[in-house]
N, C-alpha and C. Protein backbone atom coordinates (compact mmCIF):
# COMPACT_ATOMS: atom_id res chain seq x y z
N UNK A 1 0.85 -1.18 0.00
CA UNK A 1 0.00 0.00 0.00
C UNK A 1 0.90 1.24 0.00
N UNK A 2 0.59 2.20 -0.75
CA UNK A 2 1.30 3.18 -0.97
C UNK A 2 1.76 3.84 0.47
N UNK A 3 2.76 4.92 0.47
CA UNK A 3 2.61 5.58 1.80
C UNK A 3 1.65 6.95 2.00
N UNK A 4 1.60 7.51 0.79
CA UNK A 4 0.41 8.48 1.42
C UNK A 4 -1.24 7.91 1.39
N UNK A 5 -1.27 6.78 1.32
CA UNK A 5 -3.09 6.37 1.53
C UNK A 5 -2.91 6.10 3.35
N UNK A 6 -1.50 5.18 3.47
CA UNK A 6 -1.42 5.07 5.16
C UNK A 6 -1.21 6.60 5.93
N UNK A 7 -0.66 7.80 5.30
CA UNK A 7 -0.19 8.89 5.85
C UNK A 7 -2.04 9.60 5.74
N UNK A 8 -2.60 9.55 4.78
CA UNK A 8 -3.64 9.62 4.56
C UNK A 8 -4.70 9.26 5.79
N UNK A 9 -5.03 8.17 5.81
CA UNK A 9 -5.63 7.06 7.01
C UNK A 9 -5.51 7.59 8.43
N UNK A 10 -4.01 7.90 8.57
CA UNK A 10 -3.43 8.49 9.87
C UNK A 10 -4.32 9.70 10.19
N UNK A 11 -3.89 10.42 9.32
CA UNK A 11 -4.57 12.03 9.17
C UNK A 11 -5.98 12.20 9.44
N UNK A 12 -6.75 11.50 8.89
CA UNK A 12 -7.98 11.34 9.04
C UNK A 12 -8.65 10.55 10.53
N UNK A 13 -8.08 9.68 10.90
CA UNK A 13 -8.00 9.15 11.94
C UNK A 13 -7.60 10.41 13.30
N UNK A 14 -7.12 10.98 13.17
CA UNK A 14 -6.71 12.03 14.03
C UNK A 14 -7.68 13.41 14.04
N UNK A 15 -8.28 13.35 12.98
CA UNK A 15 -8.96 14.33 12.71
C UNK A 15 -10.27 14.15 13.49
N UNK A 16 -10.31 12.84 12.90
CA UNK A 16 -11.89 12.17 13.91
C UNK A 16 -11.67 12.41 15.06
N UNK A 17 -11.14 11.71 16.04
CA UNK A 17 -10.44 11.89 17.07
C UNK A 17 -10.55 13.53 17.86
N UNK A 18 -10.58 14.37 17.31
CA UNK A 18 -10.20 15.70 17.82
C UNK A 18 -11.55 15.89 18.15
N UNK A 19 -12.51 15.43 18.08
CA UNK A 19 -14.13 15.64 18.19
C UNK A 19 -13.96 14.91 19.68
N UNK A 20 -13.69 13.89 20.21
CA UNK A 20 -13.95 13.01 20.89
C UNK A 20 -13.18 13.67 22.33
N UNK A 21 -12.34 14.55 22.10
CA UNK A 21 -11.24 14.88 23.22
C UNK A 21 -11.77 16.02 23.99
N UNK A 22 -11.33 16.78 24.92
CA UNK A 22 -11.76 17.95 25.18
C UNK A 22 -10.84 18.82 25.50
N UNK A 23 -10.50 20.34 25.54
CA UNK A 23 -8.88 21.06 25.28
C UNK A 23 -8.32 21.23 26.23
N UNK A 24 -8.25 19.74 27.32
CA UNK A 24 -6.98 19.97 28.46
C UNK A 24 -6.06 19.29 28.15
N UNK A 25 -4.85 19.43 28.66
CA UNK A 25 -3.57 18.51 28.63
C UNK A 25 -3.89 17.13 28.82
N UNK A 26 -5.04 16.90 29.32
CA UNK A 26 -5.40 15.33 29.24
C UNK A 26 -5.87 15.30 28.15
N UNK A 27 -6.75 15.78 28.32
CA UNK A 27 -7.37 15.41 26.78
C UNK A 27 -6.59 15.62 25.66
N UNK A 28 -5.50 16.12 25.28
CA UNK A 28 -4.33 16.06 24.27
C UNK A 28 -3.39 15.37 24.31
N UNK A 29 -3.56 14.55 25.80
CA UNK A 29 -2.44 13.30 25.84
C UNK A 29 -3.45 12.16 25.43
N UNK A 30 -4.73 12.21 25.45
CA UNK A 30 -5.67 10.76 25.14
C UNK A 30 -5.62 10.91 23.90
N UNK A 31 -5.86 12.27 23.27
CA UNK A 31 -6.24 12.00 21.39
C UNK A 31 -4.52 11.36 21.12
N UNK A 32 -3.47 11.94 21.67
CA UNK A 32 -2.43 11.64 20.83
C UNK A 32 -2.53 9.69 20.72
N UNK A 33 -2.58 9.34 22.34
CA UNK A 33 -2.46 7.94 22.93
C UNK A 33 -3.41 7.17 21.36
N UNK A 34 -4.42 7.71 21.31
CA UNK A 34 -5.43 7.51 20.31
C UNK A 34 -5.29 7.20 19.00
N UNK A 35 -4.65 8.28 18.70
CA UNK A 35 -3.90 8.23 17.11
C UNK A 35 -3.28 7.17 16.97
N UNK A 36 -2.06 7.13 17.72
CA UNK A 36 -1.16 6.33 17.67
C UNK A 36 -1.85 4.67 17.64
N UNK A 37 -2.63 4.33 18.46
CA UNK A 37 -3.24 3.48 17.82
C UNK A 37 -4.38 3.08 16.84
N UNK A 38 -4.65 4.13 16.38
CA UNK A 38 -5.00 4.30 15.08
C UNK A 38 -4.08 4.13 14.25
N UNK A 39 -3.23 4.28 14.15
CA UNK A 39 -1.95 4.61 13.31
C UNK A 39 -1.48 3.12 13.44
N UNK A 40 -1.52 2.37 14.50
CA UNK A 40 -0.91 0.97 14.40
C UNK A 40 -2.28 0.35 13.87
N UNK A 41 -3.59 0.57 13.83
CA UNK A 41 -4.17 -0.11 13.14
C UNK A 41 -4.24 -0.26 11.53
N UNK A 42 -3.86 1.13 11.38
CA UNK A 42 -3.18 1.66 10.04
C UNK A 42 -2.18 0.68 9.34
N UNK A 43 -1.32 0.62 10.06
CA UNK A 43 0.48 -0.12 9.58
C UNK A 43 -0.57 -1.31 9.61
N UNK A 44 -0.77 -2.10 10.56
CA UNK A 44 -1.48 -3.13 10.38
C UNK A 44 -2.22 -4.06 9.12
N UNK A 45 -3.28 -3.02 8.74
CA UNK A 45 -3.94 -2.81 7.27
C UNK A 45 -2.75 -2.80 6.40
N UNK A 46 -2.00 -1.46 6.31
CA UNK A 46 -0.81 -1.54 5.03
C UNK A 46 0.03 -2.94 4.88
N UNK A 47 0.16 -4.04 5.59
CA UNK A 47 0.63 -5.47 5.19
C UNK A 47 2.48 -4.97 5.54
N UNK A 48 2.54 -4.03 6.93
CA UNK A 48 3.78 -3.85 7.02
C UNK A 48 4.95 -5.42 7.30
N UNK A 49 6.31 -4.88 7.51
CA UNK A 49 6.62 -6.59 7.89
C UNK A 49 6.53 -6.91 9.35
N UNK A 50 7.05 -7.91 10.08
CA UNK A 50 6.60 -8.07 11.16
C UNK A 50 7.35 -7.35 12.30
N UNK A 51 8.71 -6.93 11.93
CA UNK A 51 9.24 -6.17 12.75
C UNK A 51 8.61 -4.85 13.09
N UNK A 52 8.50 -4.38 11.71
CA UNK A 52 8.03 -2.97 11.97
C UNK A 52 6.61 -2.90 12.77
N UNK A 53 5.91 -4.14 12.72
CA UNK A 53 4.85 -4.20 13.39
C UNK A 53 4.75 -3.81 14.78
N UNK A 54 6.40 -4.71 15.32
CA UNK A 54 6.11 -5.11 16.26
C UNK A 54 6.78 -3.88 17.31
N UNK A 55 7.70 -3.19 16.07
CA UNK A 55 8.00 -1.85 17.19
C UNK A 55 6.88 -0.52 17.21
N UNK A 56 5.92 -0.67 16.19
CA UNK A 56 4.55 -0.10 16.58
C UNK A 56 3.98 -0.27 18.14
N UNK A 57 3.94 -1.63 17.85
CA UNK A 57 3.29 -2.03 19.24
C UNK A 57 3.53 -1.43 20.43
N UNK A 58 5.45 -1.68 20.37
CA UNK A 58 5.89 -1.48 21.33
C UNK A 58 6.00 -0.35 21.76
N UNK A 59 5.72 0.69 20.78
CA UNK A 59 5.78 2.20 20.51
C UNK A 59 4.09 2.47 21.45
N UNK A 60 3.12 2.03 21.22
CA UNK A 60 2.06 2.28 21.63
C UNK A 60 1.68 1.77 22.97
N UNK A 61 2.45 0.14 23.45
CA UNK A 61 2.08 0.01 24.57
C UNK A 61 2.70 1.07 25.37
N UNK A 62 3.85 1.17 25.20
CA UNK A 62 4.84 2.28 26.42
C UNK A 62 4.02 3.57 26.34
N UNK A 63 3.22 4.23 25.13
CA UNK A 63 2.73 5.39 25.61
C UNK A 63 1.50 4.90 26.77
N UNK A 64 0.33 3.95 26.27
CA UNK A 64 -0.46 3.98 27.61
C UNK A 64 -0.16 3.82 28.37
N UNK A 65 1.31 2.90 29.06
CA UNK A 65 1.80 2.94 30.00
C UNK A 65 2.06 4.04 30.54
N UNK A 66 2.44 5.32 29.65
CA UNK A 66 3.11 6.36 30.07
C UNK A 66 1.83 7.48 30.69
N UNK A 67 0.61 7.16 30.28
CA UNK A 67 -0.70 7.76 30.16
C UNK A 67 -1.62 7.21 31.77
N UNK A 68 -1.81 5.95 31.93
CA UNK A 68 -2.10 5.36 33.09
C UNK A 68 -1.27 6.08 33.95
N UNK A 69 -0.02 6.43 34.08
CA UNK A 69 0.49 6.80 35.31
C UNK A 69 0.56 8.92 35.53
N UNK A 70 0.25 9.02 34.24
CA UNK A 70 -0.17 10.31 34.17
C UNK A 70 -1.34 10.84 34.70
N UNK A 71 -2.35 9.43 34.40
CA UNK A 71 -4.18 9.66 35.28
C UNK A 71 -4.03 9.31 36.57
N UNK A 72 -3.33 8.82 37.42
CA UNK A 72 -2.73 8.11 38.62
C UNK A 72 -2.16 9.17 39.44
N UNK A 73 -1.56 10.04 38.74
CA UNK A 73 -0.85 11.60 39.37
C UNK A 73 -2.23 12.46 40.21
């Protein structure tokens, strides 16, 4: 799949997203948390290889990790 239909996907995905949030620093750490897995559902769809998959993942679990302890504060 090309890269601007996935850069595309992303974009739009984020866009949606901005409806759903509300304009505090939380709420701009959830849309981002958000995207980002949007964005791995994205790579996902594009038939990336499995590495790159898998540092998505790893890219997205560590942010909710990083997010849970931010709502915990």
């Amino acid at each position: 799949m090309p890269d601007f239909i996935v850069a595309l996907g992303a974009s739009l995905i984020c866009y949606l997203l901005t409806w759903l949030t509300d304009e505090t620093i939380g709420g701009l750490i959830l849309l981002v948390g958000l995207n980002a897995l949007g964005l791995m559902g994205v790579i996902y769809v594009a038939g990336l290889s499995k590495e790159e998959k898998k540092i998505a993942k790893r890219m997205c679990v560590g942010f909710i990790e990083k997010y849970k302890i931010y709502r915990n504060q």
